[in-house]
C-alpha atoms as a PDB file:
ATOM      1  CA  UNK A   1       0.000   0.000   0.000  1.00  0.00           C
ATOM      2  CA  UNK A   2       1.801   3.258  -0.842  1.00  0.00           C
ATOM      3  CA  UNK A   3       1.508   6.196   1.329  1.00  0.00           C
ATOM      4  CA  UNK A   4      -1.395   8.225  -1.000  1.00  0.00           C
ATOM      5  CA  UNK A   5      -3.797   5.203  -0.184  1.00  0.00           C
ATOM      6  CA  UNK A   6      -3.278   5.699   3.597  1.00  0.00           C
ATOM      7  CA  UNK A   7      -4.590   8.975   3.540  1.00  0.00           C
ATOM      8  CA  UNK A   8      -7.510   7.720   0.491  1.00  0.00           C
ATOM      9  CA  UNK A   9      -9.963   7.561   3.137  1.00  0.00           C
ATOM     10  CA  UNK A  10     -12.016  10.571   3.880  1.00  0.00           C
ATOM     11  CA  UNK A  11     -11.090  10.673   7.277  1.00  0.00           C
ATOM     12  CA  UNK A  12      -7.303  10.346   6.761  1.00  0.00           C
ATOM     13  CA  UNK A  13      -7.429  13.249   4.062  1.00  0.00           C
ATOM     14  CA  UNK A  14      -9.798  15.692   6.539  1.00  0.00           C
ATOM     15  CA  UNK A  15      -7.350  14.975   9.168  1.00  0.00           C
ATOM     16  CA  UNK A  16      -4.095  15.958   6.504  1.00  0.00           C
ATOM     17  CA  UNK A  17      -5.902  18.739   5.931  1.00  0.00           C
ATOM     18  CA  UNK A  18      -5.902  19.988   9.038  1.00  0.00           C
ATOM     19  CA  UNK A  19      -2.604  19.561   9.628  1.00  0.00           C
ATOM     20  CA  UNK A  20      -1.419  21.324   6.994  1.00  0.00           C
ATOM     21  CA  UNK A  21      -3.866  24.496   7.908  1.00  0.00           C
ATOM     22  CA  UNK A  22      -2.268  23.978  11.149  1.00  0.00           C
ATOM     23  CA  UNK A  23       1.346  24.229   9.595  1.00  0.00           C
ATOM     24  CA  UNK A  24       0.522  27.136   7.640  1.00  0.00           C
ATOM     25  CA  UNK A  25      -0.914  29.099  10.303  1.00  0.00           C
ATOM     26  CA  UNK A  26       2.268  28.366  12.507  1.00  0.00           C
ATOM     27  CA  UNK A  27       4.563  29.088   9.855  1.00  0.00           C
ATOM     28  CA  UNK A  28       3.368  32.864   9.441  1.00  0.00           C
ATOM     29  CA  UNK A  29      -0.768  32.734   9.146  1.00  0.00           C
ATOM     30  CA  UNK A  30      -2.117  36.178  10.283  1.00  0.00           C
ATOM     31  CA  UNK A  31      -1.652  36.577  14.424  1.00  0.00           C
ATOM     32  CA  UNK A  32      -1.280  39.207  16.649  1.00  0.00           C
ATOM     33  CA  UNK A  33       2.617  38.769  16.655  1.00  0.00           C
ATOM     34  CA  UNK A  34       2.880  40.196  13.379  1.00  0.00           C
ATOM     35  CA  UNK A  35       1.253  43.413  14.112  1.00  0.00           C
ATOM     36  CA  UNK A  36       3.404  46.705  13.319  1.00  0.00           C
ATOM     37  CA  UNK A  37       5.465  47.601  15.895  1.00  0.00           C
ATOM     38  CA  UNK A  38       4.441  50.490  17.551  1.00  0.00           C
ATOM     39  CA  UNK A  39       8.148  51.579  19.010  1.00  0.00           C
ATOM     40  CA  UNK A  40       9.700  53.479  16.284  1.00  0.00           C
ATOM     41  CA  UNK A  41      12.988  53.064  18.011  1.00  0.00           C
ATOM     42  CA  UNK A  42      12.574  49.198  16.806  1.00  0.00           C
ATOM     43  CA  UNK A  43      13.086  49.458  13.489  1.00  0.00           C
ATOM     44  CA  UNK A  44      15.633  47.633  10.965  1.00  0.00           C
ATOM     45  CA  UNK A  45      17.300  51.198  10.928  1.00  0.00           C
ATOM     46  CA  UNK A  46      18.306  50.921  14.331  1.00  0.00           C
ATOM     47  CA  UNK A  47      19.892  47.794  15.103  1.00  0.00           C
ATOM     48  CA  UNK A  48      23.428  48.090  16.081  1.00  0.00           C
ATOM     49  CA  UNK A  49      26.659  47.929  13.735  1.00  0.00           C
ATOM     50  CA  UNK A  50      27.379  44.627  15.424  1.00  0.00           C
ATOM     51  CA  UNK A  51      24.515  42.955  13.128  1.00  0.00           C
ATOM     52  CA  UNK A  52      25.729  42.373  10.012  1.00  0.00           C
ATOM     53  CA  UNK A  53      23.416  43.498   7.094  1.00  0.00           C
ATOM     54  CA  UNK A  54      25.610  40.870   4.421  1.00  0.00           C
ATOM     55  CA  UNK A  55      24.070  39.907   1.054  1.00  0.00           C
ATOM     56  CA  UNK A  56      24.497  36.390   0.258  1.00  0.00           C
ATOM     57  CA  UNK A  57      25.683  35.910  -3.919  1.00  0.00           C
ATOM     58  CA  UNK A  58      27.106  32.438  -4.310  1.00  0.00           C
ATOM     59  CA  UNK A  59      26.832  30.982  -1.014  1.00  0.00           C
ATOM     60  CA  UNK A  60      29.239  33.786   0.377  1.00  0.00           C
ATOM     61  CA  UNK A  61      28.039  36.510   2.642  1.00  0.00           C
ATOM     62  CA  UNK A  62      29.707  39.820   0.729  1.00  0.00           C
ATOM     63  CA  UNK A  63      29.788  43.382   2.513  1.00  0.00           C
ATOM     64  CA  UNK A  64      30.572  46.448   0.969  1.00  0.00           C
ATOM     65  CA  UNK A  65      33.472  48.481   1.053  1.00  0.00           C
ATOM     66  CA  UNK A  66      31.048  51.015   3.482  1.00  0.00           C
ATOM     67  CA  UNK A  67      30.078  48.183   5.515  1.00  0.00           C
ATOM     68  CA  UNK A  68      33.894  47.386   6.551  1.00  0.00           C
ATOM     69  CA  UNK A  69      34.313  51.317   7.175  1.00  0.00           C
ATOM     70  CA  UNK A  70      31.788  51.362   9.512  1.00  0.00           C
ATOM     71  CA  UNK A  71      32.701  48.408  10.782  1.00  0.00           C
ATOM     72  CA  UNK A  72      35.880  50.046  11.576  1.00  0.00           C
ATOM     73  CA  UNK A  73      34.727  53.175  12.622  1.00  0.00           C
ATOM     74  CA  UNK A  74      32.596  51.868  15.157  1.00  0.00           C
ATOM     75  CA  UNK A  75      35.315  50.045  16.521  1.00  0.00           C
ATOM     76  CA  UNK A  76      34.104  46.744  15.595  1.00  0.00           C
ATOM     77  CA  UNK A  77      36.323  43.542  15.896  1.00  0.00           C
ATOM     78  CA  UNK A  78      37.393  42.112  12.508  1.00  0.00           C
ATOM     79  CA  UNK A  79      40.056  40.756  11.039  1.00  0.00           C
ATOM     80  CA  UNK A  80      40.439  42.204   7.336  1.00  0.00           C
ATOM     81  CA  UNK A  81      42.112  39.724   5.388  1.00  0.00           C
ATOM     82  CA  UNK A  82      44.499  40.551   2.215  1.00  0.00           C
ATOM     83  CA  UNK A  83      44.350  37.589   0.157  1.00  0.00           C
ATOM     84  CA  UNK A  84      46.722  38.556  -2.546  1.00  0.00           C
ATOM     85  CA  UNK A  85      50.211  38.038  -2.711  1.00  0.00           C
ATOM     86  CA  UNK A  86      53.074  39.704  -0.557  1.00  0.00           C
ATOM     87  CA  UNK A  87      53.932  42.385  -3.881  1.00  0.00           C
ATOM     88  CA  UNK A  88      50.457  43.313  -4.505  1.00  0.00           C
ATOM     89  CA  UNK A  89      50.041  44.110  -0.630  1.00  0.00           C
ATOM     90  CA  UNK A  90      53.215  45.677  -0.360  1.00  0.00           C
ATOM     91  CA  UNK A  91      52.408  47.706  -3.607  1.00  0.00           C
ATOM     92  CA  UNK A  92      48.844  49.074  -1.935  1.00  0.00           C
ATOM     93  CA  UNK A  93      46.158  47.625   0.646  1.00  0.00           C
ATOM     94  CA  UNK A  94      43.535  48.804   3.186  1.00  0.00           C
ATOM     95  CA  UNK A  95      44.635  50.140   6.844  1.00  0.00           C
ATOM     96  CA  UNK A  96      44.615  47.892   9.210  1.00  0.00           C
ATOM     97  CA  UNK A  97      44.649  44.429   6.368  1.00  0.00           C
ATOM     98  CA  UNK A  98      46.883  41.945   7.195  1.00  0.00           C
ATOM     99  CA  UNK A  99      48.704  40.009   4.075  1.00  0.00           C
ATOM    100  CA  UNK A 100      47.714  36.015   4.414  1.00  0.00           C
ATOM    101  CA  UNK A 101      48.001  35.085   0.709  1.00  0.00           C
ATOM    102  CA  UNK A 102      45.163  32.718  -0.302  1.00  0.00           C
ATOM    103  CA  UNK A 103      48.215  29.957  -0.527  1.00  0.00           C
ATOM    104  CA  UNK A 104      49.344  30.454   2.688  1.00  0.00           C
ATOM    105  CA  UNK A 105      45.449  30.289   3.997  1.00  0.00           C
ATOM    106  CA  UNK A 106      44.982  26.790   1.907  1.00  0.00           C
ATOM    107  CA  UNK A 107      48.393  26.119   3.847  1.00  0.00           C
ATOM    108  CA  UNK A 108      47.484  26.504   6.813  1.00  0.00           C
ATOM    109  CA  UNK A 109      49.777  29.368   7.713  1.00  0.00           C
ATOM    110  CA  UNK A 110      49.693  32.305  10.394  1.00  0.00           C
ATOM    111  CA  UNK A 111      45.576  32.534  10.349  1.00  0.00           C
ATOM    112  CA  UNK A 112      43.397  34.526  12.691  1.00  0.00           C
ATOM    113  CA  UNK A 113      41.478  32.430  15.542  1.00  0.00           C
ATOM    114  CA  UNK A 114      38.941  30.718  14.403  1.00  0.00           C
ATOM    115  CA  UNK A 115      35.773  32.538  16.035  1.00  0.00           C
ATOM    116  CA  UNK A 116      37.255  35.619  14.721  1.00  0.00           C
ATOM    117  CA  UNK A 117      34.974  37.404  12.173  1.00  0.00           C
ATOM    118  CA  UNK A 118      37.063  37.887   9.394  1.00  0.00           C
ATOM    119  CA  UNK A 119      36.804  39.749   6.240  1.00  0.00           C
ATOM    120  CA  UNK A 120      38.798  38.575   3.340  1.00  0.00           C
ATOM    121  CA  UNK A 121      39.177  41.024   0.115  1.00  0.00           C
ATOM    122  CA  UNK A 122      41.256  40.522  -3.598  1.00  0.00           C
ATOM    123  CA  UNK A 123      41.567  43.097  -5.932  1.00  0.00           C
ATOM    124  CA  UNK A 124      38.153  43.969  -7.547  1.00  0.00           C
ATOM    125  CA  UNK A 125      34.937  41.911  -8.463  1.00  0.00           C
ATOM    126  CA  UNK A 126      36.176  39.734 -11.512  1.00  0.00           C
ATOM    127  CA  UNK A 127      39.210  38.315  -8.803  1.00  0.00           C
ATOM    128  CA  UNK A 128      38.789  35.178  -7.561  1.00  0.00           C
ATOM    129  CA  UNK A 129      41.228  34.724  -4.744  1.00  0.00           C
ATOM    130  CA  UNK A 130      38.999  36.117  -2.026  1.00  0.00           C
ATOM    131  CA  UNK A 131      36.493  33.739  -2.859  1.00  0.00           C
ATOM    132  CA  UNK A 132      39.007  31.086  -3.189  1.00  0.00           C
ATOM    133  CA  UNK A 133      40.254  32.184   0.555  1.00  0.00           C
ATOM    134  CA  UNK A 134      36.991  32.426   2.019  1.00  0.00           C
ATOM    135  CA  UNK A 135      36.259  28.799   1.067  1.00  0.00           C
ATOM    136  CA  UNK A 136      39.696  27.418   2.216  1.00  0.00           C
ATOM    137  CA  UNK A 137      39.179  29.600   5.539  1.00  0.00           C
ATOM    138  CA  UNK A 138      35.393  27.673   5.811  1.00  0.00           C
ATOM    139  CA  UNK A 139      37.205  24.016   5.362  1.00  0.00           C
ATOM    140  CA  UNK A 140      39.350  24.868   8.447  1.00  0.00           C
ATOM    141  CA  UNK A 141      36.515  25.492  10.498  1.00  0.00           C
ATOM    142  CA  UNK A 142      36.138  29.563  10.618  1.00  0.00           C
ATOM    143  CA  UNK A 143      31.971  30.327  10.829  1.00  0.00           C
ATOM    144  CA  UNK A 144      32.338  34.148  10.753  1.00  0.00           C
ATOM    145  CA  UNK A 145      33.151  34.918   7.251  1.00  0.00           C
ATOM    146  CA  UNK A 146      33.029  37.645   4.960  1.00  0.00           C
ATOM    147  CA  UNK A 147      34.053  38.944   1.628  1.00  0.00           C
ATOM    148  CA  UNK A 148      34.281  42.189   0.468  1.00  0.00           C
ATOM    149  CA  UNK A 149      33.963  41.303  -3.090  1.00  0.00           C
ATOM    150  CA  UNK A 150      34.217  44.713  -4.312  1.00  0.00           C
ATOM    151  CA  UNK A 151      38.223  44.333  -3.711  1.00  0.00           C
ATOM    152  CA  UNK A 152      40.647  46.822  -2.797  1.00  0.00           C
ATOM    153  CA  UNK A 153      39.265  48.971  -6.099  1.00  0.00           C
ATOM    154  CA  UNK A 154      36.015  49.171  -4.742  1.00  0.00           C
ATOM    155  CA  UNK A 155      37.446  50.559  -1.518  1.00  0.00           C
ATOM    156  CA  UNK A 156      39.523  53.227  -3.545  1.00  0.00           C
ATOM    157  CA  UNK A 157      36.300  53.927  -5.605  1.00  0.00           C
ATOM    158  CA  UNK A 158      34.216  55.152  -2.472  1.00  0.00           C
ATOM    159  CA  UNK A 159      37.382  57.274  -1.402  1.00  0.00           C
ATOM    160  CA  UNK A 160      38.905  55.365   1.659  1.00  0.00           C
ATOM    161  CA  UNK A 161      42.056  55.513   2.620  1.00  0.00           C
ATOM    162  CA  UNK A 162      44.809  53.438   1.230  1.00  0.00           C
ATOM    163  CA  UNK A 163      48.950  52.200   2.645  1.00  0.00           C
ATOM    164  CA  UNK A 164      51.021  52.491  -0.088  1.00  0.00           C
ATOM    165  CA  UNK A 165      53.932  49.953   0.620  1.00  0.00           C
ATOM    166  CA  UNK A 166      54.297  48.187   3.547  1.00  0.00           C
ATOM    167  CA  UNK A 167      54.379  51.470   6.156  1.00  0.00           C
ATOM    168  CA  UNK A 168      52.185  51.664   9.018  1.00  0.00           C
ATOM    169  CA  UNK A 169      48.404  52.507   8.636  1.00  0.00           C
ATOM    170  CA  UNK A 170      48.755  55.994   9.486  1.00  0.00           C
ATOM    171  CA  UNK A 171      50.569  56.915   6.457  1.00  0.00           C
ATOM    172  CA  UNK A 172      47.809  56.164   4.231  1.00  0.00           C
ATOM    173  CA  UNK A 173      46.978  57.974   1.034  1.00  0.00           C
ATOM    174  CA  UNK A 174      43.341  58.161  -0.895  1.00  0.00           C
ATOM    175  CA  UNK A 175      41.649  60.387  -3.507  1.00  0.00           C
ATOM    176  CA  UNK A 176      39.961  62.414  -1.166  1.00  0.00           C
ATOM    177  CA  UNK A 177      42.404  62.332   1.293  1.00  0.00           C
ATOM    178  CA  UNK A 178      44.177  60.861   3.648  1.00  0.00           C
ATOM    179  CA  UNK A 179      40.960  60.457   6.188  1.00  0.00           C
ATOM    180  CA  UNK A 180      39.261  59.419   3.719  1.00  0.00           C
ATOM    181  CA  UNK A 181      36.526  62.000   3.095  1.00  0.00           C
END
């Protein structure tokens, strides 16, 4: 007997049917818990930095350049990752990045702790690598992962900051200024 002619008999379907009503009015059916909220101080708008607003595109949560700044300006804790090699960070790369080529990450080499959150970045949108690294850092276990697949170009394009060279963060230069702005 297959599993349609179990629930053939009038009873059996009235009673399916009821379940499913059931389901459906569990899973979101009109109730007073979805009433506007009357605080406007509750509102999407006002929920801290801390929550990440990521997009998902490919099975990889992606943040905007703006998203790390505020991230950083708020004085979140993140790890921004520089996935491409040791020239192209040494040529130019965002405050505060730390170099951990995507061959070192698939490596295994000197990697941030693993309940970190961590924001990985390449060079624009058509580069791969931060991608690449955000996988590799997922088969080793991080959870907290994030790529800023706009690259180091997109940070340029909305006027951060850059390091030119390997110098400290605070000699940073950007195209409207050093701050940024």
């Amino acid at each position: 007997m297959t599993v349609w002619m179990k629930f053939g008999t009038p009873t059996a379907r009235r009673a399916l049917a009821v379940c499913c009503v059931a389901a459906v009015a569990a899973c979101g059916g009109e109730s007073d818990e979805t009433a506007p909220v009357e605080n406007p101080s509750a509102t999407a708008g006002a929920l801290p930095v801390s929550v990440p607003a990521a997009t998902v595109e490919g099975g990889f949560l992606v943040v905007t350049p703006a998203e790390v700044r505020e991230w950083a300006d708020a004085g979140e804790e993140f790890v921004l990752v520089d996935a491409r090699d040791p020239v192209q960070y040494g040529q130019e790369h965002i405050p505060g990045a730390i170099n951990v080529p995507y061959v070192d990450i698939r490596a295994g080499g000197a990697l941030p702790p693993r309940d970190a959150r961590v924001v990985v970045y390449c060079s624009d949108p058509e580069c791969p690598i931060s991608r690449y690294a955000y996988s590799s850092l997922q088969q080793l276990g991080y959870t907290n992962l994030y790529d800023m697949a706009a690259g180091i170009q997109g940070w340029k394009t909305a006027g951060y900051p850059t390091v030119i060279g390997t110098a400290p963060a605070g000699e940073a230069v950007a195209p409207g200024g050093e701050d940024g702005s």
